[in-house]
Protein backbone atom coordinates (compact mmCIF):
# COMPACT_ATOMS: atom_id res chain seq x y z
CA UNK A 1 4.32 37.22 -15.49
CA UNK A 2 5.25 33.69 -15.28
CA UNK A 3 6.17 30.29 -16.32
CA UNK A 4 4.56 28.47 -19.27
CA UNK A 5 1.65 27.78 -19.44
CA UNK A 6 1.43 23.75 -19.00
CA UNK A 7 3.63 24.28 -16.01
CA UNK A 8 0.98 26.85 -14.85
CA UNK A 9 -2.23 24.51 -15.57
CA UNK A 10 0.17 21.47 -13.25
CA UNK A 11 0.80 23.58 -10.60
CA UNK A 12 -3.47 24.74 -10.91
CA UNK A 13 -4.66 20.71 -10.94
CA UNK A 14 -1.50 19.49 -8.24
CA UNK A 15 -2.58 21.82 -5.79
CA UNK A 16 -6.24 21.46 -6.39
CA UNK A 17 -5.34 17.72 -6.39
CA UNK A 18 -3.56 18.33 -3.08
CA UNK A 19 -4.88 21.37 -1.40
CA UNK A 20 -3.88 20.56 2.01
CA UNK A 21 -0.33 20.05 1.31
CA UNK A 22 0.85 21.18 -1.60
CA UNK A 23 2.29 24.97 -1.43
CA UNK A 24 4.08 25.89 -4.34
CA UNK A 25 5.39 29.22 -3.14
CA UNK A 26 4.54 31.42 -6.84
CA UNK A 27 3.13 35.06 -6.44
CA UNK A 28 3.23 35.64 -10.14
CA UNK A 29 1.08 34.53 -10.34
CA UNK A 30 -20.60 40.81 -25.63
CA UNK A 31 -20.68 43.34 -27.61
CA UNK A 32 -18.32 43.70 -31.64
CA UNK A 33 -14.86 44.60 -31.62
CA UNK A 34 -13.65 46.98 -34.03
CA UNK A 35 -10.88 46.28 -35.87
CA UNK A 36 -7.73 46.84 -33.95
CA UNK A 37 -5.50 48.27 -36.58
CA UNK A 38 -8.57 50.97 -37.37
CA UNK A 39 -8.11 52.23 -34.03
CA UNK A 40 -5.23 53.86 -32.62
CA UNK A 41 -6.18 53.07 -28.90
CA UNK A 42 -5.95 49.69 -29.35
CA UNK A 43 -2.83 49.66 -31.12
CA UNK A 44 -0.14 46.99 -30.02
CA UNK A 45 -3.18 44.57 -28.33
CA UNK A 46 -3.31 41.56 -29.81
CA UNK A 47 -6.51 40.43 -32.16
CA UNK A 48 -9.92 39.50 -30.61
CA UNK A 49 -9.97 35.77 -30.16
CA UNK A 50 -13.38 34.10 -31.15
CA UNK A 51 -14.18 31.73 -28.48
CA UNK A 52 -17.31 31.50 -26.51
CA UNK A 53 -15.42 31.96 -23.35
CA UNK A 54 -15.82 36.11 -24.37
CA UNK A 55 -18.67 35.54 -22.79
CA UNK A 56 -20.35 35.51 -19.38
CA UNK A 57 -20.82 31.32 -18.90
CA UNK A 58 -22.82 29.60 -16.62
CA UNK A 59 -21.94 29.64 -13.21
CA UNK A 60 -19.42 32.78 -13.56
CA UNK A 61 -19.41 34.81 -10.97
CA UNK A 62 -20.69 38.00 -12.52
CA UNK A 63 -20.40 41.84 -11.44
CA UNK A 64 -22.57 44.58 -13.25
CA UNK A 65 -25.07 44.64 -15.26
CA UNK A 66 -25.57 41.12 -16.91
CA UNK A 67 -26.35 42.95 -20.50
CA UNK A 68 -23.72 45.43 -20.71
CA UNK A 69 -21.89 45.49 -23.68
CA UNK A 70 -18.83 45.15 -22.58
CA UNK A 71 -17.54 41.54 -21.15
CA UNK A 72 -14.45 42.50 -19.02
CA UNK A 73 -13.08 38.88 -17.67
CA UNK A 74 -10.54 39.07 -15.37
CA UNK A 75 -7.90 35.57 -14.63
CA UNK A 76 -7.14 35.93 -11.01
CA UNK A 77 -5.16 34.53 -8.93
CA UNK A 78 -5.92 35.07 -5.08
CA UNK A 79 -2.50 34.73 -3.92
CA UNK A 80 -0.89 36.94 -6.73
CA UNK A 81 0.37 40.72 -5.59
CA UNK A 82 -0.35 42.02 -9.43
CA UNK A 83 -3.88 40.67 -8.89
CA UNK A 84 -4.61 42.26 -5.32
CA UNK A 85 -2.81 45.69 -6.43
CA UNK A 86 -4.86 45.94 -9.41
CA UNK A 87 -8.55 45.23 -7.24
CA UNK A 88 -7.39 47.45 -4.75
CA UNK A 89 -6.44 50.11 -6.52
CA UNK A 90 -7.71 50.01 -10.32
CA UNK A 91 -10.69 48.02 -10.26
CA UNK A 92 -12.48 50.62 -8.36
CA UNK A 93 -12.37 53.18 -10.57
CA UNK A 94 -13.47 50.58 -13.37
CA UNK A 95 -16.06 49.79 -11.46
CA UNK A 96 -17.10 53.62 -11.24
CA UNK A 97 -16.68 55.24 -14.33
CA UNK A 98 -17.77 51.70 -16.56
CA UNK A 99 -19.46 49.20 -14.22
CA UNK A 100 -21.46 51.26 -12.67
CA UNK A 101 -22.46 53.34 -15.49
CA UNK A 102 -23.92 49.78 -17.36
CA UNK A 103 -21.04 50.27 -20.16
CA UNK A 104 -19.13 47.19 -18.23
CA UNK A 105 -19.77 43.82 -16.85
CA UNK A 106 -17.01 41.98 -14.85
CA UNK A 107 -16.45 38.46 -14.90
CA UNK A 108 -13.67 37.01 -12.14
CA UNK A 109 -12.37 33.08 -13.37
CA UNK A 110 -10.29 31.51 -11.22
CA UNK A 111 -6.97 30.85 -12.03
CA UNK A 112 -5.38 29.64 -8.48
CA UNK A 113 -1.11 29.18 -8.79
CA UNK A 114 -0.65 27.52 -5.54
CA UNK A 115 -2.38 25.52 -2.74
CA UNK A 116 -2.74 28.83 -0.77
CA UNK A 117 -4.79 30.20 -4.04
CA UNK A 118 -6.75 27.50 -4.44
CA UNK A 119 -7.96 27.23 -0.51
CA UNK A 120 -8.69 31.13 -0.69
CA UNK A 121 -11.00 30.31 -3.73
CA UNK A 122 -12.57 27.44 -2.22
CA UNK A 123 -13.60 30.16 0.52
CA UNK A 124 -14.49 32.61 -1.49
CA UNK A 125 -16.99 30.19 -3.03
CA UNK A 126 -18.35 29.15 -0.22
CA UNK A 127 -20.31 31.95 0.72
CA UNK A 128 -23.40 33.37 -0.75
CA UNK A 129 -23.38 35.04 -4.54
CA UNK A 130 -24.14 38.63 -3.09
CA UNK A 131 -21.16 38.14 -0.62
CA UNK A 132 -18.76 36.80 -2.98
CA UNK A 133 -17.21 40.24 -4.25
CA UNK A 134 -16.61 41.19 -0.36
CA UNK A 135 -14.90 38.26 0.59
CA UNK A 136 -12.42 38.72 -2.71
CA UNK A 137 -12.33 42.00 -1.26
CA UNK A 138 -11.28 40.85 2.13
CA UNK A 139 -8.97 37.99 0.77
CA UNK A 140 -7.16 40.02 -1.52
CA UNK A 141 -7.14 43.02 1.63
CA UNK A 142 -5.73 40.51 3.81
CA UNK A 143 -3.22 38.43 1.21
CA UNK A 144 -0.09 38.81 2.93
CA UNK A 145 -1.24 37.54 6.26
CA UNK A 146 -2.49 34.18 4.43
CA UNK A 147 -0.11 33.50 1.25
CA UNK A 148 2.50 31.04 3.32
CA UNK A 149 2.48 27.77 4.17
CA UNK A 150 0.47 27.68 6.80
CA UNK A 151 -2.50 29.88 5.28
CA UNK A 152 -5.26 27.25 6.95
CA UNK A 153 -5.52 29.24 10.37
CA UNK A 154 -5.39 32.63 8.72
CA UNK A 155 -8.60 31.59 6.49
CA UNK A 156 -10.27 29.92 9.35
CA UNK A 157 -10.65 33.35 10.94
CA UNK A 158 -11.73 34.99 7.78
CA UNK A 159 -14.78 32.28 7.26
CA UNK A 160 -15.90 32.69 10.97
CA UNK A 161 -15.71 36.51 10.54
CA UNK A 162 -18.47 35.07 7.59
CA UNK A 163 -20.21 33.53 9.49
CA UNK A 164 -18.39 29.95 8.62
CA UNK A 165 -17.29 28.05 11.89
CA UNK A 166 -15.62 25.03 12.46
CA UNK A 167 -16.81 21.92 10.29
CA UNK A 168 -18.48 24.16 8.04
CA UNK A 169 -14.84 25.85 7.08
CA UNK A 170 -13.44 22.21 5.88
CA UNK A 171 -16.25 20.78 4.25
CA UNK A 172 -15.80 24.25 2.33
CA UNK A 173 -12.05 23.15 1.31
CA UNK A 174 -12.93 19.86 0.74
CA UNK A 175 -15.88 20.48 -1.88
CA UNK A 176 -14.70 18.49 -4.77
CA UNK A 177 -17.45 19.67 -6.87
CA UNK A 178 -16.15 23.52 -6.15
CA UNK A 179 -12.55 22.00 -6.81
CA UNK A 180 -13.69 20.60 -10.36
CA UNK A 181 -15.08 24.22 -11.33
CA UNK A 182 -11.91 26.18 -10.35
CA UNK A 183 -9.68 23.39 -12.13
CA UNK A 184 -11.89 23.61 -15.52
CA UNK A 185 -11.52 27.53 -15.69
CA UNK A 186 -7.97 27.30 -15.51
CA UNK A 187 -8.24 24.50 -18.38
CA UNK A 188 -10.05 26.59 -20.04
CA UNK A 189 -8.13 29.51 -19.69
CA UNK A 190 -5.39 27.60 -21.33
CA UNK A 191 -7.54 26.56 -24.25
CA UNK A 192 -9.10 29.52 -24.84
CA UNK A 193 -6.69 31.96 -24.30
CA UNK A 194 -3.29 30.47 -23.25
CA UNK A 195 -3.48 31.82 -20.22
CA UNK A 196 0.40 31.58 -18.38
CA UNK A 197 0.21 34.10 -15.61
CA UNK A 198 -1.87 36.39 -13.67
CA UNK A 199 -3.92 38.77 -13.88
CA UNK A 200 -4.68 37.89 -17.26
CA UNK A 201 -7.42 39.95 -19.02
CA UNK A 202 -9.96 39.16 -21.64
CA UNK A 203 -11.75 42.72 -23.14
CA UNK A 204 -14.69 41.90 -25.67
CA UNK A 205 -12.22 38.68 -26.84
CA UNK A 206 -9.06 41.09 -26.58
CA UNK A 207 -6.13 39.32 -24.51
CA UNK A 208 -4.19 41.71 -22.49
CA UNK A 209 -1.55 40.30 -20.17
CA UNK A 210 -0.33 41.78 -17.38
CA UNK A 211 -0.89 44.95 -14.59
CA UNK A 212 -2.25 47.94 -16.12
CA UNK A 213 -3.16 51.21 -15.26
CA UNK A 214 -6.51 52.71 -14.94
CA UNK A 215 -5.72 54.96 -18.27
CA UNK A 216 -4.91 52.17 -19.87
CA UNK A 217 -7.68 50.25 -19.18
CA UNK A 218 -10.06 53.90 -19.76
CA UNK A 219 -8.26 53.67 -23.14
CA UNK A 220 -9.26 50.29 -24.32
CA UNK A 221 -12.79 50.54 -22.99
CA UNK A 222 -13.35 54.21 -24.42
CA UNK A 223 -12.39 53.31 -27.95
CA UNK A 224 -14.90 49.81 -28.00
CA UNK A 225 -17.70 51.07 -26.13
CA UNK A 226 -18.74 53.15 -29.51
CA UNK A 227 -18.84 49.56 -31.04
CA UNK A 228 -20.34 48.16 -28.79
CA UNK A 229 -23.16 50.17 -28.33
């Protein structure tokens, strides 16, 4: 977990501001809720915020199905260890028992701490919608070969392995209209949920900081799917 929060959202809009040589070195990077306190598994979580942002918006990239009743957004950071850990090795099983099964929809906002982030997201954007979730796949897969100061050749290889060559790599980092959309979800982040670090979760309006578990996760999404539904 890190720094506060309007240090966060500088760091986000410098090295969007500055992509090719700013490097901040930071790793640390719609259905009803029920009532918390009438719940025991959701004991200790914070109460639902009511902002708009709970749900799927325009342009987010979106996994599941689009009218599942549960809006699971995730804050991500492409450079951040917590973030990579948890898609590597929690996220699947989300995606298999609650995704899959139509109780879940994922939403992934960027949140980028550091010029390295914010190039990786640039990528990631640049390809198709349908091959989004396999490059954040192969980004995340790959993080420790890229995250450093010199992450530009690193990425080049992982575009042309997409199919991105050359010319068609840096117009991808230099898309300031891509830029504009990863700097407003981190300002939004802030607004909405005072977003600080990453991964940062929002469940059905339900902020939950932090790494977690897959049972902790099952937990929360067991006891509001019954409300949901």
């Amino acid at each position: 977990m890190l720094n506060p929060r309007n240090l966060v959202i500088g760091v986000v809009v410098l090295a969007l501001l500055g992509v090719g040589g700013f490097y901040a070195w930071t790793h640390y990077g719609p259905g009803a809720t029920p009532a918390i306190s009438d719940n025991p598994a959701l004991a200790g979580l914070p109460a639902p915020v009511d902002s708009p942002m709970n749900q799927a918006q325009e342009g987010d990239m979106v996994l599941g199905d689009a009218n599942a009743p549960i809006t699971f957004i995730e804050y991500s950071s492409l450079s951040c260890p917590h973030c990579a850990r948890h898609h590597m090795t929690v996220l699947p099983e989300i995606k298999k028992q609650f995704i899959d099964t139509g109780k879940v929809k994922l939403v992934l906002r960027d949140f980028p701490l550091n010029g390295p982030a914010v190039q990786a997201s640039l990528l990631a954007h640049c390809v198709s919608p349908l091959a989004y979730w396999g490059m954040v796949d192969q980004l995340f897969a790959t993080q420790a070969q890229w995250v450093n100061e010199n992450s530009g050749p690193v990425l080049a290889g992982i575009a042309a392995a997409a199919g991105i060559n050359g010319q068609d790599f840096q117009t991808c980092l230099n898309d300031k209209a891509v830029k504009d959309k990863i700097i407003a979800s981190a300002e939004q982040a802030d607004k909405a949920y005072k977003v600080d670090s990453t991964p940062t979760f929002v469940v059905n309006g339900i902020v939950i900081k932090g790494e977690k578990s897959f049972e902790e996760f099952k937990k929360i999404l067991d006891a509001l799917a019954p409300a949901a539904n």
